[in-house]
C-alpha atoms as a PDB file:
ATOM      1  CA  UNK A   1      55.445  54.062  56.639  1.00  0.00           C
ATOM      2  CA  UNK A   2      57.145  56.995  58.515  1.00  0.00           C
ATOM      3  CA  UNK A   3      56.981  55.249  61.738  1.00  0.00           C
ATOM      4  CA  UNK A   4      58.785  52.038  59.773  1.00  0.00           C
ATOM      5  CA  UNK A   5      61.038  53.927  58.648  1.00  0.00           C
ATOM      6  CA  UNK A   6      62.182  56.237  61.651  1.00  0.00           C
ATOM      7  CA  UNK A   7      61.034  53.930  64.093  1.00  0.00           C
ATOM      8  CA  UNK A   8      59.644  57.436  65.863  1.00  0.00           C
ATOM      9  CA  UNK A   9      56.408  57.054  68.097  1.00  0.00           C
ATOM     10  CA  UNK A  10      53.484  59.795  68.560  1.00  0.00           C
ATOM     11  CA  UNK A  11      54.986  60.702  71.991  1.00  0.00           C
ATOM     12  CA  UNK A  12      58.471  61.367  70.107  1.00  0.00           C
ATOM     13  CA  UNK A  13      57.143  64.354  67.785  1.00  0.00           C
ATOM     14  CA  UNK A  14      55.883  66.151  71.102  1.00  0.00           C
ATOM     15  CA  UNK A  15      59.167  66.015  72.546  1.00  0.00           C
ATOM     16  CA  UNK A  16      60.742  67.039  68.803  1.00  0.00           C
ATOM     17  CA  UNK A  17      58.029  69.749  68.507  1.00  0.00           C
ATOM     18  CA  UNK A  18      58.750  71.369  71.881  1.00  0.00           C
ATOM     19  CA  UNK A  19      63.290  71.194  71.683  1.00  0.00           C
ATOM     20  CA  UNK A  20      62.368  72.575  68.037  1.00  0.00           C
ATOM     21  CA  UNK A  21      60.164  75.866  69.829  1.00  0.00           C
ATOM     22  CA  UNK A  22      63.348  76.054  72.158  1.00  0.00           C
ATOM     23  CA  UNK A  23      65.828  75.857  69.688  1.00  0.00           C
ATOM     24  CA  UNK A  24      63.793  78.600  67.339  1.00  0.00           C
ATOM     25  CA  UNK A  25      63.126  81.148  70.296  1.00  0.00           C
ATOM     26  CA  UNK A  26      67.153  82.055  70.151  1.00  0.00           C
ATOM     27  CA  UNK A  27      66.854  82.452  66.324  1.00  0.00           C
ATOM     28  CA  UNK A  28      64.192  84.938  66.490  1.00  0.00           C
ATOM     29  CA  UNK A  29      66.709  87.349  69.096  1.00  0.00           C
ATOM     30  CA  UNK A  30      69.454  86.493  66.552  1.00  0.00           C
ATOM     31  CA  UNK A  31      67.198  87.883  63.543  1.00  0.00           C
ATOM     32  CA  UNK A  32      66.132  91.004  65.883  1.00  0.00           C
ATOM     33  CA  UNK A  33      69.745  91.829  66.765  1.00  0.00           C
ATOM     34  CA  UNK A  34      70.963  91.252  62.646  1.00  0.00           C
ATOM     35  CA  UNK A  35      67.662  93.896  61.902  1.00  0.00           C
ATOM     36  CA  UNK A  36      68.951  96.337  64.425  1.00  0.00           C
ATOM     37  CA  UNK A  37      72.726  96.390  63.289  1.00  0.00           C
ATOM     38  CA  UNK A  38      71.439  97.187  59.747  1.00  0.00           C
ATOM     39  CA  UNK A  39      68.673  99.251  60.184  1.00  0.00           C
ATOM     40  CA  UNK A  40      69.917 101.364  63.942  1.00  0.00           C
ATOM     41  CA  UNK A  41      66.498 100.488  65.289  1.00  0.00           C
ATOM     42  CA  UNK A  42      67.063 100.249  68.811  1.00  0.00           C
ATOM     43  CA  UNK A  43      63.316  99.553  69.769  1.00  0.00           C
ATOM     44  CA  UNK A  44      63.078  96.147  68.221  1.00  0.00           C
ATOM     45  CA  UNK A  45      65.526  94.145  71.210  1.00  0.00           C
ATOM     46  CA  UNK A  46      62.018  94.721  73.359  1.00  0.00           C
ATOM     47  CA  UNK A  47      60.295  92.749  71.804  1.00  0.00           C
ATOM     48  CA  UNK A  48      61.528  90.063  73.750  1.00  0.00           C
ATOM     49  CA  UNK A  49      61.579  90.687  77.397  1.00  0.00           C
ATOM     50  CA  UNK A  50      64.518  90.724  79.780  1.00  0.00           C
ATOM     51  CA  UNK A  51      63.396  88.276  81.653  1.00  0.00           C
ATOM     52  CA  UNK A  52      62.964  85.587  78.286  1.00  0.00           C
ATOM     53  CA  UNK A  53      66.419  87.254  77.158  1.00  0.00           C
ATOM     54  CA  UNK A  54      68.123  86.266  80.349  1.00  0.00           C
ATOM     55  CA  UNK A  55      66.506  82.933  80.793  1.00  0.00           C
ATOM     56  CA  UNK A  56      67.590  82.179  76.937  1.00  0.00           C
ATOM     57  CA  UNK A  57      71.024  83.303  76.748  1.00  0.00           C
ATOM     58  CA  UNK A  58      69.689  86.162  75.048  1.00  0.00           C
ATOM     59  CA  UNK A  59      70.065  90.079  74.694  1.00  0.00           C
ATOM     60  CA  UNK A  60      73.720  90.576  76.341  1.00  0.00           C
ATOM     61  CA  UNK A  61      73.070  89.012  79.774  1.00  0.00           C
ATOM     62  CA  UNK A  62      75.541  86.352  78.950  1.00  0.00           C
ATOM     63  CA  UNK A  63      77.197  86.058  82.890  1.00  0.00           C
ATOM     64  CA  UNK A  64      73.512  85.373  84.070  1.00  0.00           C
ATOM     65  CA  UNK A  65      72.052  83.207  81.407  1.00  0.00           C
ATOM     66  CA  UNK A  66      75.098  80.651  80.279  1.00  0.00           C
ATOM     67  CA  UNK A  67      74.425  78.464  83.223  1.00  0.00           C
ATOM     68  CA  UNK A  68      70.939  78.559  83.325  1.00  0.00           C
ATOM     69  CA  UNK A  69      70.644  77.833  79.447  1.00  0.00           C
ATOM     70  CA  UNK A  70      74.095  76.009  78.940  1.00  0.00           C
ATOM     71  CA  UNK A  71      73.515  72.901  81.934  1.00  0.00           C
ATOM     72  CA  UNK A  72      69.721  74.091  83.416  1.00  0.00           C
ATOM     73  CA  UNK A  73      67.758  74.069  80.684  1.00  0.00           C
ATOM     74  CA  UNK A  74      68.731  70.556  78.720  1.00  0.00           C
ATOM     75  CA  UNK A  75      67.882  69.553  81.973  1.00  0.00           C
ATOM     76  CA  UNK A  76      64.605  70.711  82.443  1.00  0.00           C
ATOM     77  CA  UNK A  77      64.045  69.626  78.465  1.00  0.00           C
ATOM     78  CA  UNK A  78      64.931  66.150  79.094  1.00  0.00           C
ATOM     79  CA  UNK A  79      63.158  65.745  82.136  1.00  0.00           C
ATOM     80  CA  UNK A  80      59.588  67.225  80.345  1.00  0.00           C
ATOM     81  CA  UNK A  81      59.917  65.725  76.805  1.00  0.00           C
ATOM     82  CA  UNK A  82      62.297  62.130  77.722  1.00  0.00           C
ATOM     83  CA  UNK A  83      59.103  60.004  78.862  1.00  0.00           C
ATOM     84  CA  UNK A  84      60.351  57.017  76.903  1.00  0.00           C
ATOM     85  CA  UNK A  85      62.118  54.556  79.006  1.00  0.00           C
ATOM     86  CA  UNK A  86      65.744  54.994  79.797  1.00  0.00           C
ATOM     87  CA  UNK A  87      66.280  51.597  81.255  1.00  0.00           C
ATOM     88  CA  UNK A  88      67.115  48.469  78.189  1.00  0.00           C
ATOM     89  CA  UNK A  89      64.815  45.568  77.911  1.00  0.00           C
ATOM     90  CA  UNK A  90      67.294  43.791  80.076  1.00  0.00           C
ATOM     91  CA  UNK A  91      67.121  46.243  82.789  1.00  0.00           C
ATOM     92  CA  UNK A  92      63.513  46.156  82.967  1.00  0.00           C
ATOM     93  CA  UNK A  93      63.168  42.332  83.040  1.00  0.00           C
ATOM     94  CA  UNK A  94      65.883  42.295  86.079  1.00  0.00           C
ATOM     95  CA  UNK A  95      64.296  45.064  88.169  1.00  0.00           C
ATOM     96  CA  UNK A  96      60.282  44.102  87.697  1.00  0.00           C
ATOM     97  CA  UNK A  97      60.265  45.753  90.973  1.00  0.00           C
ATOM     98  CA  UNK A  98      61.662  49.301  89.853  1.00  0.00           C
ATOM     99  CA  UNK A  99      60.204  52.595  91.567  1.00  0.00           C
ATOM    100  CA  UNK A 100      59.178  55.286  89.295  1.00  0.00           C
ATOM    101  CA  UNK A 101      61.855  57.575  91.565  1.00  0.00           C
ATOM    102  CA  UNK A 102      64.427  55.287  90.670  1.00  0.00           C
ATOM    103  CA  UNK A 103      63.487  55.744  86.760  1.00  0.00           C
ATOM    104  CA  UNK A 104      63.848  59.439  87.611  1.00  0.00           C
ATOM    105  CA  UNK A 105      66.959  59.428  89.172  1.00  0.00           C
ATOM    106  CA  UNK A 106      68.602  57.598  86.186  1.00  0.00           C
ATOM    107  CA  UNK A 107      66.716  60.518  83.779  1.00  0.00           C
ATOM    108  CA  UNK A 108      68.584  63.098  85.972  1.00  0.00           C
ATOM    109  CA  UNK A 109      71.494  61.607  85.518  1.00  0.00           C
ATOM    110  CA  UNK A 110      71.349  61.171  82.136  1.00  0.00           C
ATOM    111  CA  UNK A 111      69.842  64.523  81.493  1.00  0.00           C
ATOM    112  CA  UNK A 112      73.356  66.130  83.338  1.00  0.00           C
ATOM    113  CA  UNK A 113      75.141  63.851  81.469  1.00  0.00           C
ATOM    114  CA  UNK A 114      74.085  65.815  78.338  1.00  0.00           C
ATOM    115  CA  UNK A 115      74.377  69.149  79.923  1.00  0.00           C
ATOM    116  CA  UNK A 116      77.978  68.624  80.672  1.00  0.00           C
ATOM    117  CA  UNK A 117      78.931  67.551  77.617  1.00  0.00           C
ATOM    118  CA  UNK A 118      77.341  70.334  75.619  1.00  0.00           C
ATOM    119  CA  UNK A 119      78.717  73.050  78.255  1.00  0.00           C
ATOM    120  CA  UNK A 120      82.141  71.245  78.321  1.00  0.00           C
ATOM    121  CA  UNK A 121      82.728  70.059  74.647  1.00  0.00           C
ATOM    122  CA  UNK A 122      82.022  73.946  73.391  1.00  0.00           C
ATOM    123  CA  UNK A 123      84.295  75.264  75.659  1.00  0.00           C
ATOM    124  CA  UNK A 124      86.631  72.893  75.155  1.00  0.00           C
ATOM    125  CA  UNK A 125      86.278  73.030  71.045  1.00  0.00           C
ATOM    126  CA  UNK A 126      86.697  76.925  71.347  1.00  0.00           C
ATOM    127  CA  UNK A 127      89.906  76.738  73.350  1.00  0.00           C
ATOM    128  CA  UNK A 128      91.080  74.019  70.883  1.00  0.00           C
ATOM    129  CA  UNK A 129      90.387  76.666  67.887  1.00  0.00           C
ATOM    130  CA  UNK A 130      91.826  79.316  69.930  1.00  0.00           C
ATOM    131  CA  UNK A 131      94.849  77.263  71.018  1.00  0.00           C
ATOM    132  CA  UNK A 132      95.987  76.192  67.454  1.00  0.00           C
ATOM    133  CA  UNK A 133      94.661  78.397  64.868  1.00  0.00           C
ATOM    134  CA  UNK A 134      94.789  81.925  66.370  1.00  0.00           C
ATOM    135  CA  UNK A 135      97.624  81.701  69.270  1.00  0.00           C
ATOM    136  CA  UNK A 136     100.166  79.443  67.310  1.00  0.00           C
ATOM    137  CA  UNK A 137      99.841  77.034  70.137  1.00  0.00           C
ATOM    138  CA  UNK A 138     101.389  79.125  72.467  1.00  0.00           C
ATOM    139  CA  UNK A 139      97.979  80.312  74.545  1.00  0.00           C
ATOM    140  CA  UNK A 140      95.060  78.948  75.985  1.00  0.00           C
ATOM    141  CA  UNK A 141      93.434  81.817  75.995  1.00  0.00           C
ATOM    142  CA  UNK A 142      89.792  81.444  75.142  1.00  0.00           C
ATOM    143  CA  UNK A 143      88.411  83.088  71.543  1.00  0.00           C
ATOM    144  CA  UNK A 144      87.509  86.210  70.926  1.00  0.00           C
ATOM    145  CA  UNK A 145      85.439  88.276  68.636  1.00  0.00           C
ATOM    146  CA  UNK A 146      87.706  91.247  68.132  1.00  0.00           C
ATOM    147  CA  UNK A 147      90.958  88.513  67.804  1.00  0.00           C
ATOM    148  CA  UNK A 148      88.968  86.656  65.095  1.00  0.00           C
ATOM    149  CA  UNK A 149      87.462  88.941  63.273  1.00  0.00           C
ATOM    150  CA  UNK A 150      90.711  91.020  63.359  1.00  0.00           C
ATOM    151  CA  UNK A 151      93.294  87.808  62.286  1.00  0.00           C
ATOM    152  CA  UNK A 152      91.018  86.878  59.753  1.00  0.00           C
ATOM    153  CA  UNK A 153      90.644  90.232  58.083  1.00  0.00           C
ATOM    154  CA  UNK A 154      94.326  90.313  57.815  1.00  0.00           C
ATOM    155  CA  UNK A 155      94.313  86.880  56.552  1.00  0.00           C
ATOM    156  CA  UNK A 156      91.797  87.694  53.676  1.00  0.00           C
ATOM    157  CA  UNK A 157      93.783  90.355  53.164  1.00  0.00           C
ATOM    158  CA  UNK A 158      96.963  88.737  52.089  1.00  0.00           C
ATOM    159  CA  UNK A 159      95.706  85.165  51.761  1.00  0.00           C
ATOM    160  CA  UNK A 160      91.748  84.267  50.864  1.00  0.00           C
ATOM    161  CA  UNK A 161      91.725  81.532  49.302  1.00  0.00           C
ATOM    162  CA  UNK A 162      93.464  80.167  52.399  1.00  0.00           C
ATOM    163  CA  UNK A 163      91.056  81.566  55.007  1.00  0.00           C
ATOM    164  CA  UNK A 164      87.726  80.091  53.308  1.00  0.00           C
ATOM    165  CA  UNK A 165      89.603  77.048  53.490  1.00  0.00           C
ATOM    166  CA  UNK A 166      90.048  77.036  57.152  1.00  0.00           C
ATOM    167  CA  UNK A 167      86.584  78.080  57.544  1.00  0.00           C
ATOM    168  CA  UNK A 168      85.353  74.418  55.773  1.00  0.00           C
ATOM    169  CA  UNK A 169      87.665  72.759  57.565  1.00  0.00           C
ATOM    170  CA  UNK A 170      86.283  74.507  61.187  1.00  0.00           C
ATOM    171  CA  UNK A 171      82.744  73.843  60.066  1.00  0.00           C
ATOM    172  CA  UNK A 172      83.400  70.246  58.905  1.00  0.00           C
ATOM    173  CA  UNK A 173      85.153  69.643  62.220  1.00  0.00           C
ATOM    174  CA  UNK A 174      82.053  70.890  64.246  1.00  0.00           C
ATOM    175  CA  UNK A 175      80.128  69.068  62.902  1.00  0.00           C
ATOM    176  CA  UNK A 176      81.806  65.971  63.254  1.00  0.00           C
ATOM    177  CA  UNK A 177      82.345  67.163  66.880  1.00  0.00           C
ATOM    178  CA  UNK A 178      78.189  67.056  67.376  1.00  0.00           C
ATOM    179  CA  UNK A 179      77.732  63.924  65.431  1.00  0.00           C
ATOM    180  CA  UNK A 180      80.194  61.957  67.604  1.00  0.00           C
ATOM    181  CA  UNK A 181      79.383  63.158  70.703  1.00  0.00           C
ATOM    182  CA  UNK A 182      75.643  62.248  69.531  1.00  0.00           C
ATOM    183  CA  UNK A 183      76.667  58.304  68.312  1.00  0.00           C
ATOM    184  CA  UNK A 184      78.734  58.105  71.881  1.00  0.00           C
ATOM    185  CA  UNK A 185      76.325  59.415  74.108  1.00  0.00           C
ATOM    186  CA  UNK A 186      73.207  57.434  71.926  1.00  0.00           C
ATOM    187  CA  UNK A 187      75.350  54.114  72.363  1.00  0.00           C
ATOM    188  CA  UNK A 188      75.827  55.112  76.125  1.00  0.00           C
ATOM    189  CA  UNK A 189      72.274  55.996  77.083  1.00  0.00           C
ATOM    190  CA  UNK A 190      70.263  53.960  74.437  1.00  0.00           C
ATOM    191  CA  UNK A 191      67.319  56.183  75.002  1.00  0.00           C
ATOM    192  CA  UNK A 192      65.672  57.250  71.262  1.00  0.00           C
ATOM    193  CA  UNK A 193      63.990  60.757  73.020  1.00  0.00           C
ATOM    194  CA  UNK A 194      67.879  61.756  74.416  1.00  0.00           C
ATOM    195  CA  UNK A 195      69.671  61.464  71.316  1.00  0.00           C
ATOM    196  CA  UNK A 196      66.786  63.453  69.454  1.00  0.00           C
ATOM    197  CA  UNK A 197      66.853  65.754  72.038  1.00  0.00           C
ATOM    198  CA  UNK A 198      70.744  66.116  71.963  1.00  0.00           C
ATOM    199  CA  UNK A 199      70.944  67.167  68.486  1.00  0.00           C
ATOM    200  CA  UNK A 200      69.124  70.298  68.765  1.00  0.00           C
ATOM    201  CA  UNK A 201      69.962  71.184  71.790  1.00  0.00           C
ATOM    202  CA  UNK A 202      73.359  70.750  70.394  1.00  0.00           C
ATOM    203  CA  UNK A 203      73.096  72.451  67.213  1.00  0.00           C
ATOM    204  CA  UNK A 204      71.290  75.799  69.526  1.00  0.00           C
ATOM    205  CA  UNK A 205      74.246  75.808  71.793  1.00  0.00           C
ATOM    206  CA  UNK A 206      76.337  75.568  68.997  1.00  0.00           C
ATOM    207  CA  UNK A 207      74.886  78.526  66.705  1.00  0.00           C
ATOM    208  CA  UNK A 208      73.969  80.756  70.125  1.00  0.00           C
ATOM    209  CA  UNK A 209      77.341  80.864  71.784  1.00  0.00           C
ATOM    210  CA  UNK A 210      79.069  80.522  68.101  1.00  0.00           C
ATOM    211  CA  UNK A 211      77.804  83.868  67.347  1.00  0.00           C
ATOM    212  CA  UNK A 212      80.711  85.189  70.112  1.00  0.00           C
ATOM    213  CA  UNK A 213      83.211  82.818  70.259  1.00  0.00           C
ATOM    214  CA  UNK A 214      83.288  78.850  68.741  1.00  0.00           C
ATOM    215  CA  UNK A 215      81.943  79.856  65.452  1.00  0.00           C
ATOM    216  CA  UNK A 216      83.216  83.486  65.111  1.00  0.00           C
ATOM    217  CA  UNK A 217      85.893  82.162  62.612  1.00  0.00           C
ATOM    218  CA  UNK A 218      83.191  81.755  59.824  1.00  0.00           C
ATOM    219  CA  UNK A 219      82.190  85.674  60.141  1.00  0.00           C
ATOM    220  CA  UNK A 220      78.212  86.284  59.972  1.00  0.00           C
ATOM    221  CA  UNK A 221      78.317  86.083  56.147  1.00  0.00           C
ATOM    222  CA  UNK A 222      79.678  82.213  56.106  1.00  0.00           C
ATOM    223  CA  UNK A 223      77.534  81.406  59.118  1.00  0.00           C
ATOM    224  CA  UNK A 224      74.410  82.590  57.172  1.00  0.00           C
ATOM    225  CA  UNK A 225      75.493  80.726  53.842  1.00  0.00           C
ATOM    226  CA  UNK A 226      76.959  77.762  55.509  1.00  0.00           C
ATOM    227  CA  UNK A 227      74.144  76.721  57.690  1.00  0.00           C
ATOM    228  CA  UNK A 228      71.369  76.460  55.514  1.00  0.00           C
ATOM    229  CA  UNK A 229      73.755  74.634  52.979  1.00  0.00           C
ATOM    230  CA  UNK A 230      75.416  71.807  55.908  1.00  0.00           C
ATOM    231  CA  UNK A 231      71.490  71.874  57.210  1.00  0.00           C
ATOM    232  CA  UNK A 232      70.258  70.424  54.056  1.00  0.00           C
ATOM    233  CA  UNK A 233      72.718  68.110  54.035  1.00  0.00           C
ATOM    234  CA  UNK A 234      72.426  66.713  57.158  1.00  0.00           C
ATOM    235  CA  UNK A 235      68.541  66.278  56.276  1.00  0.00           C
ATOM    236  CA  UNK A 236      69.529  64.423  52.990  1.00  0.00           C
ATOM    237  CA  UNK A 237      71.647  62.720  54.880  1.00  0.00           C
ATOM    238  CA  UNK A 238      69.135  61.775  57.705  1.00  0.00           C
ATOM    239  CA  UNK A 239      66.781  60.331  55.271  1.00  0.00           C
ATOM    240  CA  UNK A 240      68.735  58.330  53.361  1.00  0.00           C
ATOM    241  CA  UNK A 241      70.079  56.755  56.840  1.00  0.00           C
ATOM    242  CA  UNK A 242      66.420  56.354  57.441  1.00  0.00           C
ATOM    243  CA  UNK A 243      65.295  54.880  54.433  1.00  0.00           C
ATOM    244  CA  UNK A 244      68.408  52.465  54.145  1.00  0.00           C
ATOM    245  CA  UNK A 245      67.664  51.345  58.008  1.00  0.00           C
ATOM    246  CA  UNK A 246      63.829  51.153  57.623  1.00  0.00           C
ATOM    247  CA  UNK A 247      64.749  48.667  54.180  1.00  0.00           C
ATOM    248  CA  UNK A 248      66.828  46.813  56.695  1.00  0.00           C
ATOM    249  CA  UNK A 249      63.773  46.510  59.039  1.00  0.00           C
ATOM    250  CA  UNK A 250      62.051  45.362  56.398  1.00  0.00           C
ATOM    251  CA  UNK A 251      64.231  42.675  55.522  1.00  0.00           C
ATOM    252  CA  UNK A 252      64.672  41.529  58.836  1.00  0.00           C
ATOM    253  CA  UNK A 253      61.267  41.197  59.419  1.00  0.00           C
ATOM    254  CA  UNK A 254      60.426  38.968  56.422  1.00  0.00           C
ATOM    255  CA  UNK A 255      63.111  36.864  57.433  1.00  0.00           C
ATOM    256  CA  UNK A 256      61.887  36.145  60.838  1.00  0.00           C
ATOM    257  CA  UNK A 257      58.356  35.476  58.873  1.00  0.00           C
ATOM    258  CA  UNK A 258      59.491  32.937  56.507  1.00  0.00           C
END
């Protein structure tokens, strides 16, 4: 009945199961670093080692490990976990004669595709934040911790009812930022294990570099609240989408019986 309904194969929760382990291996750093601002214990960062930290954007080695986790590693995910076929129906039937290098090249290509967009659309999204809500419009200057945290504390100062709302409104627009870069890019690709693969690679880029710069606005204490809150909806939301598309399945599929 699962598989009716989310039209997900066997192969597809490998591939879920191993962007999940990525996406939780930041967490766990994020959870060490929260435990050592509150408790001064300094010996707890090692528990992860520089190397890992490095290779997962981790532990303050941010001008090293942005490129290799930002655009490398989606990469290397996609090309592991993406072993369901990129190419339409169509495609396949034209090019019976295909080469498993070509299939490759288009999963590279893809894969990039993805990278970019995450790398890019972040940046992009933080200068836009920067840009309107901190500099007035009159800087592109990218977003900072010390700027946010210090216009907002003036602005709950003076003005708080104001300032949660422009926290919602940040939070609704990212994620309307992630789910239409994930409906363009699923249209564009039409590969099932992509699009899977995009939204938590998405949502980890988001909540990794966030905690510096796109999502700073929300201060640790929204980010906490908010996530698990905008998480649950997006799973309610998730399953009803896949309920109300597995009962159109269903429907279909008598149809075409009778």
């Amino acid at each position: 009945m699962f598989n009716i309904i989310t039209d997900t194969r066997r192969r597809d929760y490998r591939m879920i199961a191993m962007v999940a382990l990525i996406w939780l291996l930041p967490q766990i750093d994020l959870a060490i670093s929260a435990y050592e601002e509150f408790s001064n214990y300094m010996g707890a960062k090692w528990l992860l080692t520089s190397a890992l930290a490095t290779m997962l954007g981790m532990g303050g080695h941010g001008a090293i490990s942005l490129p290799v986790l930002y655009l490398g590693l989606p990469i290397i995910i996609l090309m592991l976990v993406a072993d369901r076929p990129i190419r339409t129906k169509a495609a396949w039937k034209a090019s019976a004669g295909g080469t498993k290098l070509g299939d490759q090249a288009m999963r590279v290509r893809d894969a990039v595709l993805v990278s970019v967009v995450n790398f890019g659309g972040s940046l992009g999204l933080n200068l836009i934040l920067a840009m309107i809500v901190f500099h007035n419009g009159r800087s592109f200057q990218g977003l900072s911790v010390n700027a946010a945290n210090g216009i907002f504390a003036k602005w709950e100062l003076t003005h708080s009812i104001t300032a949660v709302l422009i926290r919602i409104i940040l939070f609704l627009a990212v994620i309307a930022f992630i789910t239409s870069v994930a409906v363009i890019l699923s249209r564009t690709i039409q590969n099932y294990a992509i699009v899977y693969a995009l939204t938590f690679i998405l949502w980890m880029f988001m909540i990794q570099i966030g905690i510096d710069r796109v999502l700073q606005p929300f201060t640790e204490y929204s980010l906490i609240t908010g996530l698990p809150v905008v998480g649950g909806m997006l799973v309610a939301g998730g399953v009803l989408i896949g309920l109300g598309l597995g009962y159109q399945r269903l429907q279909q599929r008598r149809r075409t019986n009778y």
